[in-house]
Structures are given as C-alpha cells and as structure tokens.
C-alpha atoms as a PDB file:
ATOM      1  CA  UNK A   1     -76.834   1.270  -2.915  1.00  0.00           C
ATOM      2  CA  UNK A   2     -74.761   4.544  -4.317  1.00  0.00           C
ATOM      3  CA  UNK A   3     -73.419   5.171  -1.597  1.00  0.00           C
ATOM      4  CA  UNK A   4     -71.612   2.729   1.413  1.00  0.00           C
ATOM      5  CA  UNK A   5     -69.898   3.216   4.816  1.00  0.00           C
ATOM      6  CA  UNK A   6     -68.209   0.393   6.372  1.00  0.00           C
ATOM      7  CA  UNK A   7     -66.826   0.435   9.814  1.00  0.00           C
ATOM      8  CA  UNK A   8     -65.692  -1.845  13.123  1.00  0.00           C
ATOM      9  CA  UNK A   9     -67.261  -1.295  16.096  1.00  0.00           C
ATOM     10  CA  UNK A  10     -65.674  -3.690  19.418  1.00  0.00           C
ATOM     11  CA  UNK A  11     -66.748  -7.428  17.519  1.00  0.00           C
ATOM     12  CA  UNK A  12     -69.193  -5.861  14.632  1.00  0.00           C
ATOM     13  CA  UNK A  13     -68.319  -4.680  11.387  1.00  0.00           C
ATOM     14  CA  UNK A  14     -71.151  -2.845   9.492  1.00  0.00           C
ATOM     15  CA  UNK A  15     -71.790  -1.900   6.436  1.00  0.00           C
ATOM     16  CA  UNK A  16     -74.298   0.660   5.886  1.00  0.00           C
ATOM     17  CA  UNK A  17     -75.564   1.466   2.198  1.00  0.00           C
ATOM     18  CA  UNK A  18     -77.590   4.651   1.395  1.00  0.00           C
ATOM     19  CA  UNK A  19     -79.210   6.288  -1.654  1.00  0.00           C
ATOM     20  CA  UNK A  20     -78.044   9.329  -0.411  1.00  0.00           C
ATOM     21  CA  UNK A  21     -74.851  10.933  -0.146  1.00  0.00           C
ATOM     22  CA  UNK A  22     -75.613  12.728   2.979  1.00  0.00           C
ATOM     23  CA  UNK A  23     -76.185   9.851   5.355  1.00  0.00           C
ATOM     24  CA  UNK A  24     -72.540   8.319   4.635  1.00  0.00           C
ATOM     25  CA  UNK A  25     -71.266  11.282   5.144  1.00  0.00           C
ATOM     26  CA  UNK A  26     -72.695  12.201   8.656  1.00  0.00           C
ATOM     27  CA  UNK A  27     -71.415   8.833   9.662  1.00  0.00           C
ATOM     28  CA  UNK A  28     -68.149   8.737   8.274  1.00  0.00           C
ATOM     29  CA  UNK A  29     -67.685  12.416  10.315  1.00  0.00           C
ATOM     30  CA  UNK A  30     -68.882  10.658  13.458  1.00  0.00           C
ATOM     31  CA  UNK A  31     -67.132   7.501  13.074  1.00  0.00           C
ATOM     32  CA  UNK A  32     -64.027   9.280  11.728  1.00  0.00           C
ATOM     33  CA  UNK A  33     -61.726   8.118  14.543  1.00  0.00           C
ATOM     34  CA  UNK A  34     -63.170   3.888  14.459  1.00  0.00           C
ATOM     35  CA  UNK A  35     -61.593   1.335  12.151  1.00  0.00           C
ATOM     36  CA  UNK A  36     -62.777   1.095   8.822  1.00  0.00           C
ATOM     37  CA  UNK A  37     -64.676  -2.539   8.137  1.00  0.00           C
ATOM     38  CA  UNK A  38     -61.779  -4.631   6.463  1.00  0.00           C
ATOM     39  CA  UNK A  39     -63.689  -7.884   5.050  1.00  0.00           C
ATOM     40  CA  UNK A  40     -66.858  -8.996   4.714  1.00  0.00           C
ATOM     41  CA  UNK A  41     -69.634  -7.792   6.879  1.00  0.00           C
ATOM     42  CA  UNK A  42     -71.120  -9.056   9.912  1.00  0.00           C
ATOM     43  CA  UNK A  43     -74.129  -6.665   9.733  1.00  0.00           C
ATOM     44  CA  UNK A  44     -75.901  -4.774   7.135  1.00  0.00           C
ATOM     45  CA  UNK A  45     -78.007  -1.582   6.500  1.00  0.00           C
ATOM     46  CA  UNK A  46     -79.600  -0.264   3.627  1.00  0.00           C
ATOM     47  CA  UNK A  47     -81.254   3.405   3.948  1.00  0.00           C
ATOM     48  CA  UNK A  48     -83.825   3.505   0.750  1.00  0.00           C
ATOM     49  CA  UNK A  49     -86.470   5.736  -0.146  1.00  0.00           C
ATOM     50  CA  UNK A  50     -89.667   4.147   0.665  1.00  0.00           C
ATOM     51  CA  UNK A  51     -91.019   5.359  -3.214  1.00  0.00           C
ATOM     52  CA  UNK A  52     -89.020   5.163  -6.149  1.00  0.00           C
ATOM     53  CA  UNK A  53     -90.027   9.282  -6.476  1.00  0.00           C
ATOM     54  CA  UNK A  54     -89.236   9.526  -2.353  1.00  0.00           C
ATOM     55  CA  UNK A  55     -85.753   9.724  -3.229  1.00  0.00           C
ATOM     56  CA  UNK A  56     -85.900  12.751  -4.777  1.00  0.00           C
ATOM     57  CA  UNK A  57     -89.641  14.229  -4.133  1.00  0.00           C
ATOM     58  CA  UNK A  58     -89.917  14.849  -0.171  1.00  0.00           C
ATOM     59  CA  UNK A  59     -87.036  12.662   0.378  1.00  0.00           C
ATOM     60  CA  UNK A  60     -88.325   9.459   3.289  1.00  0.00           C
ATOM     61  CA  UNK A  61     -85.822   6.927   4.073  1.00  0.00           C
ATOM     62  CA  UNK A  62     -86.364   3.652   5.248  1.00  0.00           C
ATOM     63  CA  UNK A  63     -84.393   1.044   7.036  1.00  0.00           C
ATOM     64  CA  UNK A  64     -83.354  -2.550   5.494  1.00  0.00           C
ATOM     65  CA  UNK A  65     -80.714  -4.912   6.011  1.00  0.00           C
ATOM     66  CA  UNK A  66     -80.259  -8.028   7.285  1.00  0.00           C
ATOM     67  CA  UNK A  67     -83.222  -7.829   9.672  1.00  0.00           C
ATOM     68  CA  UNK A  68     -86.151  -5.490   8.972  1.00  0.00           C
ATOM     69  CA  UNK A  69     -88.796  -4.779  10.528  1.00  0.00           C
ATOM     70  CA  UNK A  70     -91.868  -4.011   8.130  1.00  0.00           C
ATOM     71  CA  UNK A  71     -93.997  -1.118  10.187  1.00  0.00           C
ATOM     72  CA  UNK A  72     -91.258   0.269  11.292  1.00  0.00           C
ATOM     73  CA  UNK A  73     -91.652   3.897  10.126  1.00  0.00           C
ATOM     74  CA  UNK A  74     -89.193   6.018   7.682  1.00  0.00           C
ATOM     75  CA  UNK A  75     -87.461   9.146   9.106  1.00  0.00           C
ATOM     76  CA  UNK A  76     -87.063  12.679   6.867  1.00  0.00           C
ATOM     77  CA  UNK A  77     -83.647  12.710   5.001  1.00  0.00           C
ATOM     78  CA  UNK A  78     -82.906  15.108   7.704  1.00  0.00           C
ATOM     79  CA  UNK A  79     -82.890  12.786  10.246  1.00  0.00           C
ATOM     80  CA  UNK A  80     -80.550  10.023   8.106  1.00  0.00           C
ATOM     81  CA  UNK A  81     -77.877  10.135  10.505  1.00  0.00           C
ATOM     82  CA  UNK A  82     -80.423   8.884  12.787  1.00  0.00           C
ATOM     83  CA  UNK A  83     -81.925   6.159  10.063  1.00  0.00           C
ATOM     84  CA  UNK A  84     -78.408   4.248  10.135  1.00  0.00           C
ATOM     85  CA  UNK A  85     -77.840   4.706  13.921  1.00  0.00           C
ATOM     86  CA  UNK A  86     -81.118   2.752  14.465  1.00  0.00           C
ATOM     87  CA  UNK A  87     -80.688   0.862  11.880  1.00  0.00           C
ATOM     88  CA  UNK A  88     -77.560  -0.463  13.106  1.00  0.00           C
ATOM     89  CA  UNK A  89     -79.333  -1.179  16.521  1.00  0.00           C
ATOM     90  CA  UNK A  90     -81.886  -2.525  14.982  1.00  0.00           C
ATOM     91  CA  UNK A  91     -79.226  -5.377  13.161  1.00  0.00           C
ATOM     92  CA  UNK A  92     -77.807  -5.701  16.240  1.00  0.00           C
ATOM     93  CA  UNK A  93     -80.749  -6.436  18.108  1.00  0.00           C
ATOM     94  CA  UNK A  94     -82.236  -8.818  15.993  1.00  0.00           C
ATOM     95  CA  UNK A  95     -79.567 -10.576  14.155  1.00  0.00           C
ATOM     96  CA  UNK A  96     -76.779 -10.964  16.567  1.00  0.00           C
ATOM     97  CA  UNK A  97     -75.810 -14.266  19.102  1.00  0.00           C
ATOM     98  CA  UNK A  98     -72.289 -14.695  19.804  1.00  0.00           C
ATOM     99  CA  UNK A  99     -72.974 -12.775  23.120  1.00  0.00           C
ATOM    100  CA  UNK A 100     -75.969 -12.041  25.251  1.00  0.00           C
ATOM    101  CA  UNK A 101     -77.001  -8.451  24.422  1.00  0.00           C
ATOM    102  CA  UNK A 102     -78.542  -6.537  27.371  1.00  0.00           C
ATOM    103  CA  UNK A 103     -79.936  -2.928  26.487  1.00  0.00           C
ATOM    104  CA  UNK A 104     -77.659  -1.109  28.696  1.00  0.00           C
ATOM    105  CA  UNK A 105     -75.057   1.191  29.260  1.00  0.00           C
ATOM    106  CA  UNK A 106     -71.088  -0.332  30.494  1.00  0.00           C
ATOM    107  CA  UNK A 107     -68.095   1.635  32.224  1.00  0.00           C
ATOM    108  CA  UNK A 108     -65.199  -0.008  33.414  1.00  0.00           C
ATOM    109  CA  UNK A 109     -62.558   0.691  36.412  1.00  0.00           C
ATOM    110  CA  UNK A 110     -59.915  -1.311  37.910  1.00  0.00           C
ATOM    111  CA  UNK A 111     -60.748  -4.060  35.497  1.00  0.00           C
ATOM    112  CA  UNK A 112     -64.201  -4.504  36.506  1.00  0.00           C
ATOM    113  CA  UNK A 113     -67.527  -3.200  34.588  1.00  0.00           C
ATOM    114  CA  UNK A 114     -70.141  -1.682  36.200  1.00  0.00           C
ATOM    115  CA  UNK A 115     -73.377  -2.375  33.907  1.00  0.00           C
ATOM    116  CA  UNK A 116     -76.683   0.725  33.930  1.00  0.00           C
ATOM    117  CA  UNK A 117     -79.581  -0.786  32.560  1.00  0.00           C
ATOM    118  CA  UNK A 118     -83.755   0.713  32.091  1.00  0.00           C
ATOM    119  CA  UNK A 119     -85.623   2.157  30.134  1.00  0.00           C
ATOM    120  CA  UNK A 120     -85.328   5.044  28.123  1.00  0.00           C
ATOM    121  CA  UNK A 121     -85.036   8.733  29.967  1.00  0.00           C
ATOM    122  CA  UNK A 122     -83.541   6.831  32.828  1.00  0.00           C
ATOM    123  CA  UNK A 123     -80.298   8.711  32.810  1.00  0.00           C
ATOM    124  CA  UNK A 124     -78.507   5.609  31.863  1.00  0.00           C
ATOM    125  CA  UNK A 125     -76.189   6.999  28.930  1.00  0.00           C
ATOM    126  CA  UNK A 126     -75.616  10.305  30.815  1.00  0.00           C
ATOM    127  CA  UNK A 127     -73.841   8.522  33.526  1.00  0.00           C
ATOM    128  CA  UNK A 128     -71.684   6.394  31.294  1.00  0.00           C
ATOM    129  CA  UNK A 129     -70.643  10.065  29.615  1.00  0.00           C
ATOM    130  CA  UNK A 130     -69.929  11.579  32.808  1.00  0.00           C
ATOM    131  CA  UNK A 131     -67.743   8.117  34.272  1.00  0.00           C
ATOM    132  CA  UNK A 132     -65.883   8.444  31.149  1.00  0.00           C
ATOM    133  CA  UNK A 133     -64.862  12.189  32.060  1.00  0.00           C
ATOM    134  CA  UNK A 134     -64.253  11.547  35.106  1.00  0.00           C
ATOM    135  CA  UNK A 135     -61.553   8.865  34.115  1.00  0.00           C
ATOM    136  CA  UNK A 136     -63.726   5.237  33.866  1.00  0.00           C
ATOM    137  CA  UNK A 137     -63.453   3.543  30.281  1.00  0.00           C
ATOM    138  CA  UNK A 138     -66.363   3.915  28.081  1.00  0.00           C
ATOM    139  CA  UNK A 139     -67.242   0.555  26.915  1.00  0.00           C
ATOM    140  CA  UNK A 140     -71.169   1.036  25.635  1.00  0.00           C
ATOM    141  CA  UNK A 141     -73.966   3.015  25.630  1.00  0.00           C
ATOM    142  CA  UNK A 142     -77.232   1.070  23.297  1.00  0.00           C
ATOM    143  CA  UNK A 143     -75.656  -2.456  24.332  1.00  0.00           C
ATOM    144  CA  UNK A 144     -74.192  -4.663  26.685  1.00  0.00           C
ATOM    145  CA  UNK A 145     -72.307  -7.880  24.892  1.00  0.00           C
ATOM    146  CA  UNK A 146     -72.011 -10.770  27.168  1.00  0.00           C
ATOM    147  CA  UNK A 147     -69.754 -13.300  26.524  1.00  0.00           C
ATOM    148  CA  UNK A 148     -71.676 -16.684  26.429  1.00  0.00           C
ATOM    149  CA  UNK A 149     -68.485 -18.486  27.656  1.00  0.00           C
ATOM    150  CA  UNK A 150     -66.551 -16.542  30.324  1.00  0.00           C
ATOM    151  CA  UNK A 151     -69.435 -13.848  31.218  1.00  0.00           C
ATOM    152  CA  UNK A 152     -67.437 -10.751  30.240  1.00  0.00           C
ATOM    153  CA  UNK A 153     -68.240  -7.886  29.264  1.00  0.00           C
ATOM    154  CA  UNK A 154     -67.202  -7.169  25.467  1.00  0.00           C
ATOM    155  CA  UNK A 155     -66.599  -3.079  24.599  1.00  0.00           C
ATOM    156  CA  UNK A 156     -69.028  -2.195  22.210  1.00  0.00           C
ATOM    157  CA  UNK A 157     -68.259   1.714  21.753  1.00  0.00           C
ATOM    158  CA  UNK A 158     -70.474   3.532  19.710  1.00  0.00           C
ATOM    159  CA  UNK A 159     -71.322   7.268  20.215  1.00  0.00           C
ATOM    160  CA  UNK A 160     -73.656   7.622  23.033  1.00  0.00           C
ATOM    161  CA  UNK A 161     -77.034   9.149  21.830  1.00  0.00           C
ATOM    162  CA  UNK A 162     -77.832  12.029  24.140  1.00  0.00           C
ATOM    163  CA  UNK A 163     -81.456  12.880  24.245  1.00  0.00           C
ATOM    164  CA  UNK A 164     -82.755  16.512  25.171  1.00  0.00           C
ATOM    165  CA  UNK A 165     -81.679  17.839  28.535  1.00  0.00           C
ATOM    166  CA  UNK A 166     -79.076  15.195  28.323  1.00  0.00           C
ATOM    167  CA  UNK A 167     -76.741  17.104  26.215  1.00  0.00           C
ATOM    168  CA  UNK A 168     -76.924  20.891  28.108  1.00  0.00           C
ATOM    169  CA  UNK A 169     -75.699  18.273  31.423  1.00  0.00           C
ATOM    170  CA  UNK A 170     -73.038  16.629  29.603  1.00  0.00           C
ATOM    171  CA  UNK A 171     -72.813  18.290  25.896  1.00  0.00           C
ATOM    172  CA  UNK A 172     -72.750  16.759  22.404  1.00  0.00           C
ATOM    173  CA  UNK A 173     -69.238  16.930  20.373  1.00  0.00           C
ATOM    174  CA  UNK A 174     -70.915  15.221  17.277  1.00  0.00           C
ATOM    175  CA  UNK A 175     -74.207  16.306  15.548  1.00  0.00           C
ATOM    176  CA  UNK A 176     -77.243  17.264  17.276  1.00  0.00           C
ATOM    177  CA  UNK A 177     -80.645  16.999  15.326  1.00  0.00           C
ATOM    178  CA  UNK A 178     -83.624  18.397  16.112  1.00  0.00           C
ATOM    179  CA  UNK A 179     -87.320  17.511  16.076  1.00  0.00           C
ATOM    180  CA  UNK A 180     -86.549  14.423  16.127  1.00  0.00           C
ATOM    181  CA  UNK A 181     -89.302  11.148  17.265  1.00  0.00           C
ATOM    182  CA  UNK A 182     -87.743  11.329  20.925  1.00  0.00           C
ATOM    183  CA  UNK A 183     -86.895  14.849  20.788  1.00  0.00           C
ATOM    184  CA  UNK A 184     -83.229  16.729  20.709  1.00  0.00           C
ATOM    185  CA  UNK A 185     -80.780  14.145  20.009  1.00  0.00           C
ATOM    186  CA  UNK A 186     -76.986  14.566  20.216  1.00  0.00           C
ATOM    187  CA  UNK A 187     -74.342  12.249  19.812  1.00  0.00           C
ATOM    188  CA  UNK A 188     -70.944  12.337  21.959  1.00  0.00           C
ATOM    189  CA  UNK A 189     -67.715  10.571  20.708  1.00  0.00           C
ATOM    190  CA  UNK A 190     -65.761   8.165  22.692  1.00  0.00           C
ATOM    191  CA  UNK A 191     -62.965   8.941  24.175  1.00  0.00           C
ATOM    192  CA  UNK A 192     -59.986   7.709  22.226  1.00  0.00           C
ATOM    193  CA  UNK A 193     -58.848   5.682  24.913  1.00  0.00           C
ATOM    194  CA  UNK A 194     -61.675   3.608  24.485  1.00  0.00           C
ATOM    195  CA  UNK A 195     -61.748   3.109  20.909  1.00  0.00           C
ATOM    196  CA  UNK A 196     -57.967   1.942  21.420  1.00  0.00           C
ATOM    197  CA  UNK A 197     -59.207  -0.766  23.701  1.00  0.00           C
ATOM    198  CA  UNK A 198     -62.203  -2.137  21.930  1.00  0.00           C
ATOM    199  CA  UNK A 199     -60.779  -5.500  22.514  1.00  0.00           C
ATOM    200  CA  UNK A 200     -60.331  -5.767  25.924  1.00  0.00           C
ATOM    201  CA  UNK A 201     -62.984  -7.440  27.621  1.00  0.00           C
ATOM    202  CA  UNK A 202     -63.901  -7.411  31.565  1.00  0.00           C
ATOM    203  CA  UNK A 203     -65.654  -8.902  33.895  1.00  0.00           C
ATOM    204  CA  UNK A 204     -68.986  -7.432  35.193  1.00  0.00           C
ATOM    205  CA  UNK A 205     -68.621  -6.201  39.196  1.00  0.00           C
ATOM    206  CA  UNK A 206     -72.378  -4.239  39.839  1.00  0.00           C
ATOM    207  CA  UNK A 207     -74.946  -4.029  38.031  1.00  0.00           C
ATOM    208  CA  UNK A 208     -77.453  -0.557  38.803  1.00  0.00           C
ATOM    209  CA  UNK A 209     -81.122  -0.075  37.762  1.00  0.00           C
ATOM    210  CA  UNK A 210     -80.892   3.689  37.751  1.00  0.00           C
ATOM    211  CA  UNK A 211     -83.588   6.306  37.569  1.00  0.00           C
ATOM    212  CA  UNK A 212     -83.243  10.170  36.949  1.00  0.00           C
ATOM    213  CA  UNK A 213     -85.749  12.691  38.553  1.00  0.00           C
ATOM    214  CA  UNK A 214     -86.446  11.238  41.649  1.00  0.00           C
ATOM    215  CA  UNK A 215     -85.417  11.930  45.338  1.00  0.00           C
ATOM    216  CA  UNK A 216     -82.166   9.761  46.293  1.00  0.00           C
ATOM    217  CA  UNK A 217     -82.966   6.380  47.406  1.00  0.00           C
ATOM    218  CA  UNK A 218     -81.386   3.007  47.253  1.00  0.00           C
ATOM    219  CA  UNK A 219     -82.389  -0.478  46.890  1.00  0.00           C
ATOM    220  CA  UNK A 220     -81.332  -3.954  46.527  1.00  0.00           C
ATOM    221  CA  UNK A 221     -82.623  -6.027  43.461  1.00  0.00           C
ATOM    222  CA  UNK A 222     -82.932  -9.571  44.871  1.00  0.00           C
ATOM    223  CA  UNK A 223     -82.077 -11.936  42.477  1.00  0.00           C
ATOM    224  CA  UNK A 224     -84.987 -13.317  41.200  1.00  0.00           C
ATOM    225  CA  UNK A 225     -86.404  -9.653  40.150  1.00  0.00           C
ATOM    226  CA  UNK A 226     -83.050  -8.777  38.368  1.00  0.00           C
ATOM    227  CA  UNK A 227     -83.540 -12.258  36.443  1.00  0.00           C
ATOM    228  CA  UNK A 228     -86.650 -10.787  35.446  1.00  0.00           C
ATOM    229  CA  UNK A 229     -85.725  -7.237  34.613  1.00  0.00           C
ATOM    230  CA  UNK A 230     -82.965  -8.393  32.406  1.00  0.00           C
ATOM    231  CA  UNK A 231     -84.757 -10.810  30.032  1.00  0.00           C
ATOM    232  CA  UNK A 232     -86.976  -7.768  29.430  1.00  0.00           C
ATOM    233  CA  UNK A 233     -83.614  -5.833  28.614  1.00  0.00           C
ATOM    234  CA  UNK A 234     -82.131  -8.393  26.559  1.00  0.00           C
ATOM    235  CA  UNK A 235     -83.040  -8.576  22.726  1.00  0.00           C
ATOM    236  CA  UNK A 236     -81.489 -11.931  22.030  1.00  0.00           C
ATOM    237  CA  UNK A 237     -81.942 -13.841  25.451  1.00  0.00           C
ATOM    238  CA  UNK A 238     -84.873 -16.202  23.719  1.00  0.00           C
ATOM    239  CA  UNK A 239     -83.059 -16.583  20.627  1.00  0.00           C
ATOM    240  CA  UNK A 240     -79.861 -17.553  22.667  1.00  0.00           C
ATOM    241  CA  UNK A 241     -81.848 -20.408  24.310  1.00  0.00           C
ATOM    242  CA  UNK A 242     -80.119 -22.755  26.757  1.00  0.00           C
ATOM    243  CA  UNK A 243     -76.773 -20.514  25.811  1.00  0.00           C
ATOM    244  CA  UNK A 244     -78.724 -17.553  27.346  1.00  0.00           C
ATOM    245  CA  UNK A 245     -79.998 -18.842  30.037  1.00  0.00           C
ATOM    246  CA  UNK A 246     -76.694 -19.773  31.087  1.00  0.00           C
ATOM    247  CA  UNK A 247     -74.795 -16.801  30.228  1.00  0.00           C
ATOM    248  CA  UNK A 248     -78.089 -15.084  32.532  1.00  0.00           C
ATOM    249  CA  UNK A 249     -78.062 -16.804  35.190  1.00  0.00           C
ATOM    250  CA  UNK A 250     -74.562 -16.930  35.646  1.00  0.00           C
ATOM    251  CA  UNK A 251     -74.860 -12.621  35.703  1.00  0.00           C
ATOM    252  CA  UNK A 252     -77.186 -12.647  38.498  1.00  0.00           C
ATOM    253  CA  UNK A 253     -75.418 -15.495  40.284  1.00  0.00           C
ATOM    254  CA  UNK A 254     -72.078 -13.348  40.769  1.00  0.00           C
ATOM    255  CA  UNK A 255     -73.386  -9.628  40.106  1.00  0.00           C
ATOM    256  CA  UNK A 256     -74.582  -7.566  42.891  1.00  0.00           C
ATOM    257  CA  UNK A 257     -77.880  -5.702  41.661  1.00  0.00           C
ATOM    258  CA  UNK A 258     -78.943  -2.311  43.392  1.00  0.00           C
ATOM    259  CA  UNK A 259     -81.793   0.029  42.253  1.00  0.00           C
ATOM    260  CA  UNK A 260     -80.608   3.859  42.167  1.00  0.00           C
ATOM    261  CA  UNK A 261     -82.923   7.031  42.256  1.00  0.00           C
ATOM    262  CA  UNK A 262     -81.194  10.374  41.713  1.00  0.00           C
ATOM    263  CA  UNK A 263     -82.519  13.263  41.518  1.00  0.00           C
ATOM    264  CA  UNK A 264     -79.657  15.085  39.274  1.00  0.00           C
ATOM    265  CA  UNK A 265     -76.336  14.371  37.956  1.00  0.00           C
ATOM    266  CA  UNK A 266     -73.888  15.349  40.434  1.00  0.00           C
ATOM    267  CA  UNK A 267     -76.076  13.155  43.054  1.00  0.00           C
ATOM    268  CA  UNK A 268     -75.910  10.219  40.538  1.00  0.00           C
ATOM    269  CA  UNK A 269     -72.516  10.198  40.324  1.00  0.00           C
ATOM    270  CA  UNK A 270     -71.822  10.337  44.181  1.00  0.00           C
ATOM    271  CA  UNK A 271     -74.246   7.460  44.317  1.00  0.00           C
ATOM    272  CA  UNK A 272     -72.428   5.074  41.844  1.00  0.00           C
ATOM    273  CA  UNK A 273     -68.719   6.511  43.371  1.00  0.00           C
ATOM    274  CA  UNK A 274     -70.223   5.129  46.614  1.00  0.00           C
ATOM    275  CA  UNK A 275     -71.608   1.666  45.545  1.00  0.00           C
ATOM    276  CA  UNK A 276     -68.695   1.256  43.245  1.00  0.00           C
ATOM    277  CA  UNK A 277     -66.486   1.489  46.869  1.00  0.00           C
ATOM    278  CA  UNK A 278     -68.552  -1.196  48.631  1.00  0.00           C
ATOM    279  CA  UNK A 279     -68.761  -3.730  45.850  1.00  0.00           C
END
C-alpha cells in the first residue's frame, strides 16, 4: 500500500492501507483528535483497486484486510472515506474475540451504560448523539464490546455514521457524502471527553430496543426474547462459543430490557430520560 493510516480506537489499533492518497487523508481529518496506532496492529485494511487499470481508469476500491469478504462490492473513490469506515467494521466484526461485540449503540451516566440496539434506520445512533449533548458519555455507535470476564461495557468511540434525515436532527461536524448505498451519510466526532476516557469501562444498567417513526409505546423484552434478539445483533457470539454464551447470558440475567417506539427525537429522548430514572 502507498499510502497508510494507523490509529487507536478504545482496545483496537488499525491500520488502514490505501492506493490512494485521498482515503488517508479523509481519515486522518476525521480521526485527527484519536491516538495514533503506536505498535503493531490489531486490525488491518487494505483499500485496492479491484483492476490493476481501476486505480487510475474510473477509480473502484475494494476492501481487504485481515478478513474479507469476497462479494462484497467496491465503492467509487468518492466514497473511500466510506471504504475504510466499513472496512474497519467489517475487521471488527469478523476478526475480533476478546469481548462479545453486540451491533449497538452505548452512552454512559452515573457510571452505568445504557446499551440501543436494532436494526438499521432505528434511530439508534441519533440518540447516542443527542445523550452525548445533552451531557451522557459517548462510548459507541457501530459496536458494543463486552467484556467476557466482568460484563462491562468497553468504550469503543468511533464517529457515529449519521444517515439521511439523521444529520438535519442532530448535524454532521465531519464529512458528509452523498449518493451513497444507504443514502446521505455524515459522520459526527466524539466529544473530547470521550476520547479522553476510552479506557474506562462500565457496567451495563438498561438495555432499549428502540424504533423511530412510530407512535410512543413501551414494552418489556422478557428475557428469553432479548436472548434471542441479541445473538442476531452480535457478530462474534458463535465464534465466542462457551465464552459467549456466558458473557450473554450473564447480560440478560442482570440487564433490564424494554422495547421503545418514538415517534421523533425530542419524544425519544424523554422516553430514555424516563426509563433511565426507574432503572
């Protein structure tokens, strides 16, 4: 690769290798304010033309690393910035297991973590944006890291990935690319109180299943559907075996689980403020 970018995110260091300059250099602006990687790489990414001539003719980049996946499909140079953020997910997902990895969003307050998990357009990441203004800390947005051992909750930080009407609510202070495969996508910074802390684990204290666009309701999970629902979240949870079943059941065991419909924002957040009380 000609050109590299290493950094530390919470207990990952990356290092993400590119044919192009331009890549690198979208990530080093958005990870300006992280520590760089010092040492040998847990995880890495390679951005490469899928052609020898695709470098240059109609530039298409491709992901590789560690862990590849071979249909996955390249992305315009235009979109690079959004090559190494998935490919860096995509690492992540499939490589790591020193802690269970639930797809989900993490706050924490009072030294407790409230976890958002579900799928994708569920409002999940806009939440954990607007907590973090409104004074929790911002521990992750793509994934939850569950410690195997003590079942806390270990800050990875990364920019949260803001997807269309997502960033008018809450707005984007890094790049914002357009016609994207899932639309508008902007990315907002952490604050730097939560870089600061990137080693300061908690312990989970609720645990919401939140949907946007619907009329405000509430629900209990009991907790043989949350069991359920969070294998399907977790990427590593087979891989883990015994170790993840453990670390699993252990979550349900000792985490309330509640199912939240909102139909906006504002309502979302008086929801969580509310649950967050009674827990």
């Amino acid at each position: 690769m000609m050109h590299e970018f290493g950094v530390r995110v919470g207990p990952v260091g990356f290092r993400i290798g590119s044919a192009w300059r331009s890549p690198v250099r979208a990530l080093s602006r958005l990870y300006r304010d992280y520590p760089p990687l010092d040492g040998v790489p847990d995880l890495t990414v390679r951005l490469e033309p899928t052609r020898p001539w695709r470098r240059w003719l109609r530039p298409s980049v491709a992901i590789a690393g560690d862990y590849w996946l071979p249909d996955a499909l390249p992305l315009p140079l235009a979109h690079g910035l959004l090559t190494a953020e998935m490919g860096m997910n995509l690492q992540v997902a499939l490589g790591w297991r020193r802690h269970l990895l639930l797809h989900a969003s993490a706050v924490e307050r009072d030294g407790r973590v409230l976890l958002m998990t579900g799928a994708s357009g569920s409002g999940k990441s806009t939440l954990s944006v607007m907590l973090a203004e409104a004074g929790w800390r911002f521990l992750a947005d793509e994934f939850a890291f569950v410690g195997l051992d003590d079942g806390r909750v270990h800050p990875f930080p990364r920019p949260a990935s803001l997807k269309n009407e997502s960033i008018a609510a809450v707005g984007a202070d890094g790049p914002v690319l357009e016609g994207t495969p899932k639309g508008r996508i902007g990315y907002r910074r952490p604050p730097a109180s939560a870089l600061a802390r990137m080693g300061e684990a908690a312990p989970p204290a609720l645990l919401l299943f939140p949907r946007f666009g619907y009329p405000q309701a509430l629900a209990p999970v009991p907790p043989s559907e949350t069991f359920v629902r969070l294998t399907q979240a977790s990427t590593n949870y087979v891989a883990l075996g015994e170790a993840g079943f453990i670390a699993l059941t252990r979550l349900v065991a000792s985490v309330p689980a509640v199912a939240v419909d909102y139909p906006d924002g504002s309502s979302g957040l008086r929801l969580v403020e509310r649950l967050w009380s009674e827990a």
